[in-house]
PDB file of N, CA and C in Angstrom:
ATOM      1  N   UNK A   1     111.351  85.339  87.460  1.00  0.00           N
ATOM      2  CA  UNK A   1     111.045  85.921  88.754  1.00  0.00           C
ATOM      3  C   UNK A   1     112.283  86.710  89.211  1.00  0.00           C
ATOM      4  N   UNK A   2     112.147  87.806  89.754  1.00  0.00           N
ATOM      5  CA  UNK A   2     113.039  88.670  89.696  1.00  0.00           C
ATOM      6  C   UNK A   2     113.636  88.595  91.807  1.00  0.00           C
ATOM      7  N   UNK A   3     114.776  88.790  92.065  1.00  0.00           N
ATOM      8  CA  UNK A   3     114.780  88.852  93.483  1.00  0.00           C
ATOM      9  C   UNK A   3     113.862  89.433  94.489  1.00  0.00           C
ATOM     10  N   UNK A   4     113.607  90.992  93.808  1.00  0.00           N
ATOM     11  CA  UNK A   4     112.740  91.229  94.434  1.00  0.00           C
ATOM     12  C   UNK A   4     111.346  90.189  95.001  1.00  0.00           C
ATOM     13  N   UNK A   5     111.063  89.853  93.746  1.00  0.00           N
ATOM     14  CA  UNK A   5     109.691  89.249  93.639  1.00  0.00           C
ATOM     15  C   UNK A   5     109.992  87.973  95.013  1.00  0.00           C
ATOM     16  N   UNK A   6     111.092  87.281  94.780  1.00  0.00           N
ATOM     17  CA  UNK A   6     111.508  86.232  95.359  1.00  0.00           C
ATOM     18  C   UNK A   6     111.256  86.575  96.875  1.00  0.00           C
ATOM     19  N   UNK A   7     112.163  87.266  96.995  1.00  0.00           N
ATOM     20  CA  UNK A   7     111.859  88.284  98.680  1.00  0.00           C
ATOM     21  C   UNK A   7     110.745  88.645  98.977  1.00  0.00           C
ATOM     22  N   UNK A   8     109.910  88.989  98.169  1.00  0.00           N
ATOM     23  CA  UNK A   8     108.427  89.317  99.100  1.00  0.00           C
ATOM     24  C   UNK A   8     107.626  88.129  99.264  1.00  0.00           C
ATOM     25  N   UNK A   9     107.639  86.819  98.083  1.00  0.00           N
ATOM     26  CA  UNK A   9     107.251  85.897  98.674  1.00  0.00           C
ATOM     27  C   UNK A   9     107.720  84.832  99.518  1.00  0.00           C
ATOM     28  N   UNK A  10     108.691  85.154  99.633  1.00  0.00           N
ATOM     29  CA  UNK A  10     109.677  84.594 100.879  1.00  0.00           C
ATOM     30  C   UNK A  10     109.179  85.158 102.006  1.00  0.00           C
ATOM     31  N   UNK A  11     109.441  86.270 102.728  1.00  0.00           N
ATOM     32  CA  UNK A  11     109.163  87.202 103.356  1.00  0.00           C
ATOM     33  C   UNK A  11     107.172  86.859 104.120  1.00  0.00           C
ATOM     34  N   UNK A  12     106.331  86.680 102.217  1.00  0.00           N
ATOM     35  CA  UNK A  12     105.048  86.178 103.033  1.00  0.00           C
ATOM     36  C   UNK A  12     105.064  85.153 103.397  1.00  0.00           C
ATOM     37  N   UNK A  13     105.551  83.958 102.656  1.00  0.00           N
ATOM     38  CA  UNK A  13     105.879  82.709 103.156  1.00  0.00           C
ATOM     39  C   UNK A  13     105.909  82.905 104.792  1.00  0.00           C
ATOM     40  N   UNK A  14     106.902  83.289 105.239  1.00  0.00           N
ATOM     41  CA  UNK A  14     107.208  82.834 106.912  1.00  0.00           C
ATOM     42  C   UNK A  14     106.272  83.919 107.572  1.00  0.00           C
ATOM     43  N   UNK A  15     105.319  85.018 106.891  1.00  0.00           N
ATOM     44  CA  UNK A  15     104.430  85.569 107.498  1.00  0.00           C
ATOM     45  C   UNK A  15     103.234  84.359 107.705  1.00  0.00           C
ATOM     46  N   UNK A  16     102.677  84.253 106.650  1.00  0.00           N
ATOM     47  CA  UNK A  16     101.668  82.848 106.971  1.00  0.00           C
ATOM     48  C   UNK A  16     102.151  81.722 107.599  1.00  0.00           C
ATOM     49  N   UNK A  17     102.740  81.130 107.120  1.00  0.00           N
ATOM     50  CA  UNK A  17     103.438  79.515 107.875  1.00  0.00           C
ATOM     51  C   UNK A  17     104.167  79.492 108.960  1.00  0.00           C
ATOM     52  N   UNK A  18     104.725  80.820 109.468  1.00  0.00           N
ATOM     53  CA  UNK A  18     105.581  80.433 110.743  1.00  0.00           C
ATOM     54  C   UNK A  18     105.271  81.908 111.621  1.00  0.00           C
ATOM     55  N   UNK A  19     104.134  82.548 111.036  1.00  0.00           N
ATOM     56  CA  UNK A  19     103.803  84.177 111.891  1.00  0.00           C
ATOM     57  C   UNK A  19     105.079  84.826 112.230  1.00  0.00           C
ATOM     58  N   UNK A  20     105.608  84.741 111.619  1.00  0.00           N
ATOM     59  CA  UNK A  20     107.192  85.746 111.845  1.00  0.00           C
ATOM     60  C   UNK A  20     107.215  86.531 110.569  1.00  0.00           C
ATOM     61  N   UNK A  21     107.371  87.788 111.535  1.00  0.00           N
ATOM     62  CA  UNK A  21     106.782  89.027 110.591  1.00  0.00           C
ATOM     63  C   UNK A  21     108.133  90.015 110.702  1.00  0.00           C
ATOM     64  N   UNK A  22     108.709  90.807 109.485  1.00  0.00           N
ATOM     65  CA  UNK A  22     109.567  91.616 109.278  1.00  0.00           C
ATOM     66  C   UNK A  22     110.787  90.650 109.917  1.00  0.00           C
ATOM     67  N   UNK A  23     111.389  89.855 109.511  1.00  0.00           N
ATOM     68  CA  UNK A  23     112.639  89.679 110.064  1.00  0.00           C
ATOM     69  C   UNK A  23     113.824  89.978 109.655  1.00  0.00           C
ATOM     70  N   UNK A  24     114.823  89.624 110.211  1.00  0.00           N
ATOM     71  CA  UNK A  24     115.843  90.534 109.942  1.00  0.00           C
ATOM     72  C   UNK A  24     116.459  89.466 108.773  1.00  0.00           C
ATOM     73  N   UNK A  25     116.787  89.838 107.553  1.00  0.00           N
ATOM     74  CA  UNK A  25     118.063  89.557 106.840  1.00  0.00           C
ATOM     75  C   UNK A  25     118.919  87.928 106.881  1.00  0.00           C
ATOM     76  N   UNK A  26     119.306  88.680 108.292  1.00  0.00           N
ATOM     77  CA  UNK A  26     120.866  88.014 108.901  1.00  0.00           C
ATOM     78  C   UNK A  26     120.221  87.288 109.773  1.00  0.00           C
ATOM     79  N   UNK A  27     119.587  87.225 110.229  1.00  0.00           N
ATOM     80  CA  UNK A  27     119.111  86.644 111.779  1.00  0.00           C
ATOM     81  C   UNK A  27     118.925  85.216 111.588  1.00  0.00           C
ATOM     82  N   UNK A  28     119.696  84.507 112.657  1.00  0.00           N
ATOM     83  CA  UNK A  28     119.657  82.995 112.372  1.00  0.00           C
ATOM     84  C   UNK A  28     118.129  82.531 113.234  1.00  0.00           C
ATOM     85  N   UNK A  29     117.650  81.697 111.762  1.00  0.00           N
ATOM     86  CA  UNK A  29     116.265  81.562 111.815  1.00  0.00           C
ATOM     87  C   UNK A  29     116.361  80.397 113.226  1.00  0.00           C
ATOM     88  N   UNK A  30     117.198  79.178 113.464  1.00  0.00           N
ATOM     89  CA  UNK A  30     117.321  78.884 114.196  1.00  0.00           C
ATOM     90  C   UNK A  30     117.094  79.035 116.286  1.00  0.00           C
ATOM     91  N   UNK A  31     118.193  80.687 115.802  1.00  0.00           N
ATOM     92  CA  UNK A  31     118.596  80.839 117.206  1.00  0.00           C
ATOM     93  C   UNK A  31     117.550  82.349 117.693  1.00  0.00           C
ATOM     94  N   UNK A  32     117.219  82.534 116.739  1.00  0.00           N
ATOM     95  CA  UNK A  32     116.222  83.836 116.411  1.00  0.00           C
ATOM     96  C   UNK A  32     114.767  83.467 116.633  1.00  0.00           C
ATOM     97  N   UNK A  33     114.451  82.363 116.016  1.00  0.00           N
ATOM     98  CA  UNK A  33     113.084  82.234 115.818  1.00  0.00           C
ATOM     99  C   UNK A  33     112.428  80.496 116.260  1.00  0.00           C
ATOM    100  N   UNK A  34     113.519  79.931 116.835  1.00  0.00           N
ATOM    101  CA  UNK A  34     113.126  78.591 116.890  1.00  0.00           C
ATOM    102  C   UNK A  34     113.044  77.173 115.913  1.00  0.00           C
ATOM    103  N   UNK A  35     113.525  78.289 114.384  1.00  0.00           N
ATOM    104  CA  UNK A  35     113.325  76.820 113.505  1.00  0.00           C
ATOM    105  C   UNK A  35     113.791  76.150 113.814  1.00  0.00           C
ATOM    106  N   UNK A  36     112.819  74.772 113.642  1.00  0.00           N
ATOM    107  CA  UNK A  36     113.866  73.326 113.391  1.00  0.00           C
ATOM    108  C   UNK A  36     113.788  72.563 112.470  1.00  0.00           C
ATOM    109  N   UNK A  37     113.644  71.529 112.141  1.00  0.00           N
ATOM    110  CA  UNK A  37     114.147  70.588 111.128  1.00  0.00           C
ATOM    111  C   UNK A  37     112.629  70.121 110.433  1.00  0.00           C
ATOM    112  N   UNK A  38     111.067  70.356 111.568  1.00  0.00           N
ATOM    113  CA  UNK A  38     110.274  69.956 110.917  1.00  0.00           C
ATOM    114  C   UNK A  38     109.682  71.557 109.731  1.00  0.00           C
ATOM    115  N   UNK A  39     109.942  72.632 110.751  1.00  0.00           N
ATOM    116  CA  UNK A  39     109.887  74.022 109.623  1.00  0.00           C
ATOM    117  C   UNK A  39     111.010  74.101 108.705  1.00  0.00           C
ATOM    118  N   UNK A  40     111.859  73.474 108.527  1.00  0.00           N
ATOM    119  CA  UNK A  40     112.838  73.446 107.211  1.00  0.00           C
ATOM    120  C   UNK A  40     112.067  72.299 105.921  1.00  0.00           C
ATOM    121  N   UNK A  41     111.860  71.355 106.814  1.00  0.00           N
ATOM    122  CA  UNK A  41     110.699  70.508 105.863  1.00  0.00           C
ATOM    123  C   UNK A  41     109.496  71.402 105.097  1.00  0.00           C
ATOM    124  N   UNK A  42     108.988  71.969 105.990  1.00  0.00           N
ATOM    125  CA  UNK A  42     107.796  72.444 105.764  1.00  0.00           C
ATOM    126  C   UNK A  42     108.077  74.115 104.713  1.00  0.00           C
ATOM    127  N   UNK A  43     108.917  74.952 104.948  1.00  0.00           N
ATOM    128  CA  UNK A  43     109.476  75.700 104.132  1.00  0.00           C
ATOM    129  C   UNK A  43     110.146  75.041 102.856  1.00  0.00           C
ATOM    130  N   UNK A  44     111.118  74.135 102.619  1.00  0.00           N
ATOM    131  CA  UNK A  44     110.715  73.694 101.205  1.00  0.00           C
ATOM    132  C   UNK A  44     109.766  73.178 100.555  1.00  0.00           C
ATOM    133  N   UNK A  45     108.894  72.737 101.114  1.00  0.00           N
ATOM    134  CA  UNK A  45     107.606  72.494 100.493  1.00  0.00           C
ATOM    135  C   UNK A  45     106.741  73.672 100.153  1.00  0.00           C
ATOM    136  N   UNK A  46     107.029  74.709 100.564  1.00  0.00           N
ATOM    137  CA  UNK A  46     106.446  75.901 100.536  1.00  0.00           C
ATOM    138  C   UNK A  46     107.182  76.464  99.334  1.00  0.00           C
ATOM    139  N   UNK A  47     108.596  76.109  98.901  1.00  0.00           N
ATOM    140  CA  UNK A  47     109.519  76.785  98.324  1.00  0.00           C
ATOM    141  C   UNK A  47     109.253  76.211  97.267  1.00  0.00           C
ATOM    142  N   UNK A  48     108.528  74.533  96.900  1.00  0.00           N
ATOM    143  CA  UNK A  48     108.302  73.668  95.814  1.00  0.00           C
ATOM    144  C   UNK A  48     106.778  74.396  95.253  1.00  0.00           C
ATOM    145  N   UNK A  49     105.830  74.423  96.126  1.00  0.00           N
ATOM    146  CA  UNK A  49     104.611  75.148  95.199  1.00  0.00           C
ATOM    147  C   UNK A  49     104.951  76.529  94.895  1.00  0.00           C
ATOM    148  N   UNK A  50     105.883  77.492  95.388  1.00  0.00           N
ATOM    149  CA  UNK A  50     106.556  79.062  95.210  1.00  0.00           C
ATOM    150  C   UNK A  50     106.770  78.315  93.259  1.00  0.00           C
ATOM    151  N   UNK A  51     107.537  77.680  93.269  1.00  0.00           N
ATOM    152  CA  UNK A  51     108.463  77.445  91.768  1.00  0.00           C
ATOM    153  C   UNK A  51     107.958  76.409  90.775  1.00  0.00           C
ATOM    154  N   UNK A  52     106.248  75.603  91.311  1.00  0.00           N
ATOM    155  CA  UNK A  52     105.589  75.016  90.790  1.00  0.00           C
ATOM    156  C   UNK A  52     106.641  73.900  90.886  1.00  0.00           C
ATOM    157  N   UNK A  53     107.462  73.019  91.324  1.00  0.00           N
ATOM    158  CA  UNK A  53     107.934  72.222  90.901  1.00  0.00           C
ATOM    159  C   UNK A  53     108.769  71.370  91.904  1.00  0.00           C
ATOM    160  N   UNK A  54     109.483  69.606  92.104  1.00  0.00           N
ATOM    161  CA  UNK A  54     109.788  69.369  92.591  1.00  0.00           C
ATOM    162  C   UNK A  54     110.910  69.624  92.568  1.00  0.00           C
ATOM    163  N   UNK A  55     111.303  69.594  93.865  1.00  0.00           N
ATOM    164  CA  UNK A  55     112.956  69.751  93.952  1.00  0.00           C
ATOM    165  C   UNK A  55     113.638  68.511  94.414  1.00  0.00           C
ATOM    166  N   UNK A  56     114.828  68.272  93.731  1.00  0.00           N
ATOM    167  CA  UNK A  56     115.639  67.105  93.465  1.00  0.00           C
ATOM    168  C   UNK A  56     115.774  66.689  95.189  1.00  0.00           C
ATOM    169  N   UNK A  57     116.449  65.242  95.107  1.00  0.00           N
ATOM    170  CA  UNK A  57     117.265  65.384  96.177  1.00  0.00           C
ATOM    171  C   UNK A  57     118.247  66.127  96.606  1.00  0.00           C
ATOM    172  N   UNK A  58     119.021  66.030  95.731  1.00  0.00           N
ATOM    173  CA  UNK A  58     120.600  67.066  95.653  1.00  0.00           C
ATOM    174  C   UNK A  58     120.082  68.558  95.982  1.00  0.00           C
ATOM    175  N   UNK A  59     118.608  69.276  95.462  1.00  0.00           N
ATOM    176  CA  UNK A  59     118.569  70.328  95.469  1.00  0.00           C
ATOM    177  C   UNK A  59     118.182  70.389  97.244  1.00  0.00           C
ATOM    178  N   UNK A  60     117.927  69.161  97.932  1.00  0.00           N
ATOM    179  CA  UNK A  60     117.117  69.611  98.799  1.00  0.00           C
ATOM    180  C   UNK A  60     118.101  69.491  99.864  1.00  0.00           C
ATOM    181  N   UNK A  61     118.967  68.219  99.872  1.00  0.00           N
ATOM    182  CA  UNK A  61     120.558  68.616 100.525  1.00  0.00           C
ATOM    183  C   UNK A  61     121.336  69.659 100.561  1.00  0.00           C
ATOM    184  N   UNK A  62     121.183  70.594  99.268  1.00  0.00           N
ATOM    185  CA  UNK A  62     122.012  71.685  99.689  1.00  0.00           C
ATOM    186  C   UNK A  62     120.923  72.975 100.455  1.00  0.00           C
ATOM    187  N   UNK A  63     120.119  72.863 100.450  1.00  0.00           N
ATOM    188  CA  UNK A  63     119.511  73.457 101.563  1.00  0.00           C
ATOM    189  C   UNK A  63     119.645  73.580 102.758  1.00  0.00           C
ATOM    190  N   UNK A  64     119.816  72.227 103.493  1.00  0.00           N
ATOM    191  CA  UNK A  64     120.546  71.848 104.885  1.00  0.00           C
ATOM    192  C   UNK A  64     120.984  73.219 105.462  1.00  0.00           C
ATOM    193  N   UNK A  65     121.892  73.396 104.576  1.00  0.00           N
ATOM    194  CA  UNK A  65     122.908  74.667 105.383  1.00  0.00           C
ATOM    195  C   UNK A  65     122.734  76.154 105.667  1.00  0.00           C
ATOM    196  N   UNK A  66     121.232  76.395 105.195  1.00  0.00           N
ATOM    197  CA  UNK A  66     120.453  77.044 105.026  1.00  0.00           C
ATOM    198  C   UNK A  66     120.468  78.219 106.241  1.00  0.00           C
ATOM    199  N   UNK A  67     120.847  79.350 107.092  1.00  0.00           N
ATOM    200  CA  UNK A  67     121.031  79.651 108.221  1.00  0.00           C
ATOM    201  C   UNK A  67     119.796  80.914 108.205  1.00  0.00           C
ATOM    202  N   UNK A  68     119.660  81.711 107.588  1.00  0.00           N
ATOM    203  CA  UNK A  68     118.936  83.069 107.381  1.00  0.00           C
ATOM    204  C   UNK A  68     117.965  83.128 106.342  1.00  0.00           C
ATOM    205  N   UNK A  69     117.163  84.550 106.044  1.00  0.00           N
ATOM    206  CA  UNK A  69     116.293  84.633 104.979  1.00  0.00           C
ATOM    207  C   UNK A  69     117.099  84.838 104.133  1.00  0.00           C
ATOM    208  N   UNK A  70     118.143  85.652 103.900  1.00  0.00           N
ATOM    209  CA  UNK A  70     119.220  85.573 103.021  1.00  0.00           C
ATOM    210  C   UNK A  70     119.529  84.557 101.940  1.00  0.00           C
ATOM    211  N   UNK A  71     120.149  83.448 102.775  1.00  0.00           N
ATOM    212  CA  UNK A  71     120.455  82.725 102.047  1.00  0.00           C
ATOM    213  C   UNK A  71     119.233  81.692 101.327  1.00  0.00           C
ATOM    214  N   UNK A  72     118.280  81.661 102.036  1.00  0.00           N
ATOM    215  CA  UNK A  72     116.857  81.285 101.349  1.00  0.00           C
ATOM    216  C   UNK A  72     116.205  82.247 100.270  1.00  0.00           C
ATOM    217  N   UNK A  73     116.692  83.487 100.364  1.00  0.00           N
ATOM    218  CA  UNK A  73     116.513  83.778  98.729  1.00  0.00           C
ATOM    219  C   UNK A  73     117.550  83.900  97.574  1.00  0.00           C
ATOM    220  N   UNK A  74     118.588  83.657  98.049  1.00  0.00           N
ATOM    221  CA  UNK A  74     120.077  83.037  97.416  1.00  0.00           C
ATOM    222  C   UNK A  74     119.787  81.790  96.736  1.00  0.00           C
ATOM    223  N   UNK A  75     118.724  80.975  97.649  1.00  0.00           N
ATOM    224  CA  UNK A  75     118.316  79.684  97.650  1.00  0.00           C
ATOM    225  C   UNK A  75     117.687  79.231  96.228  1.00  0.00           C
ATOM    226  N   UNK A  76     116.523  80.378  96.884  1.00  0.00           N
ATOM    227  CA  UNK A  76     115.630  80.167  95.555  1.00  0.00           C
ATOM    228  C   UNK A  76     116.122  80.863  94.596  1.00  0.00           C
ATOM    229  N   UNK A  77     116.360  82.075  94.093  1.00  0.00           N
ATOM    230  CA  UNK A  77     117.264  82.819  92.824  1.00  0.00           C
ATOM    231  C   UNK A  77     117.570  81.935  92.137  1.00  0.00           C
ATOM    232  N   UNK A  78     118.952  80.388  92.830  1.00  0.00           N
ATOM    233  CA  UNK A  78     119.572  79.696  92.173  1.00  0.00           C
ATOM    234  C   UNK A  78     118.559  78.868  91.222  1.00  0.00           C
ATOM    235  N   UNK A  79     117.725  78.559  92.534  1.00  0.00           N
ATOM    236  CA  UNK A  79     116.601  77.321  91.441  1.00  0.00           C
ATOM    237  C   UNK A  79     116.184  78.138  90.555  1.00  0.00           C
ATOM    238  N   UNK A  80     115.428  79.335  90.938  1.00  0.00           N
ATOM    239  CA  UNK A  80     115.078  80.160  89.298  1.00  0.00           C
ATOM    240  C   UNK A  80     116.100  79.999  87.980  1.00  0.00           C
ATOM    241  N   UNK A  81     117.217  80.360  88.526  1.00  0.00           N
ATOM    242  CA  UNK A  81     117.943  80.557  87.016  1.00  0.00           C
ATOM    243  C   UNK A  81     118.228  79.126  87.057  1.00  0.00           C
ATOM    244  N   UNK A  82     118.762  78.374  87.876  1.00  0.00           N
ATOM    245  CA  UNK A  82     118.660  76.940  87.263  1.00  0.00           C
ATOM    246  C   UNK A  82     117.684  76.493  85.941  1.00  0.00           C
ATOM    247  N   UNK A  83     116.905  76.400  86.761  1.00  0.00           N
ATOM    248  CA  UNK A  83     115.596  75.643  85.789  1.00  0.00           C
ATOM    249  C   UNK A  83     114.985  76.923  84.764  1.00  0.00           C
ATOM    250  N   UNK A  84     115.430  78.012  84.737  1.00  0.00           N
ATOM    251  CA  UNK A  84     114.960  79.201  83.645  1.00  0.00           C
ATOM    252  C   UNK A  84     113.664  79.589  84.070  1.00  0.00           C
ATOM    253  N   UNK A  85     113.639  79.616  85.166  1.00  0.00           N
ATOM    254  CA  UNK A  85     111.441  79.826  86.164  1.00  0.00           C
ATOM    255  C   UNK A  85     111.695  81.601  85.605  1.00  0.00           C
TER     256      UNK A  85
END
């Protein structure tokens, strides 16, 4: 899966599951859009059927720190080449 690819289903991801449409990049999903801790739940679970697969504990701790769409496709990239998806 290529970044691109990653980004547009990222991108639909929070179009369906959280109706936030075109966002910015950088924009802290937090202070921007209201996430909290039960849509961080609910976005890796979204991020586990994206990559067919479970994600570790460890993988799901380093998520935590998670601030933007950015780094959520930083996020996922890693698990791609991790696991060779």
């Amino acid at each position: 899966m290529t970044r691109e690819e990653i980004t547009l289903k990222i991108l639909d991801i929070f179009r369906r599951e959280f109706e936030i449409v075109d966002p910015g990049f950088e924009d802290d999903l937090r202070e921007t859009f209201g996430f909290d801790s039960v849509d961080a739940i609910e976005l890796l679970l979204e991020i586990e059927k994206l990559l067919c697969l479970e994600l570790t504990h460890e993988e799901k701790k380093m998520a935590m720190e998670i601030r933007n769409i950015r780094q959520i496709i930083d996020y996922v990239e890693r698990m791609v080449k991790k696991r060779n998806l």
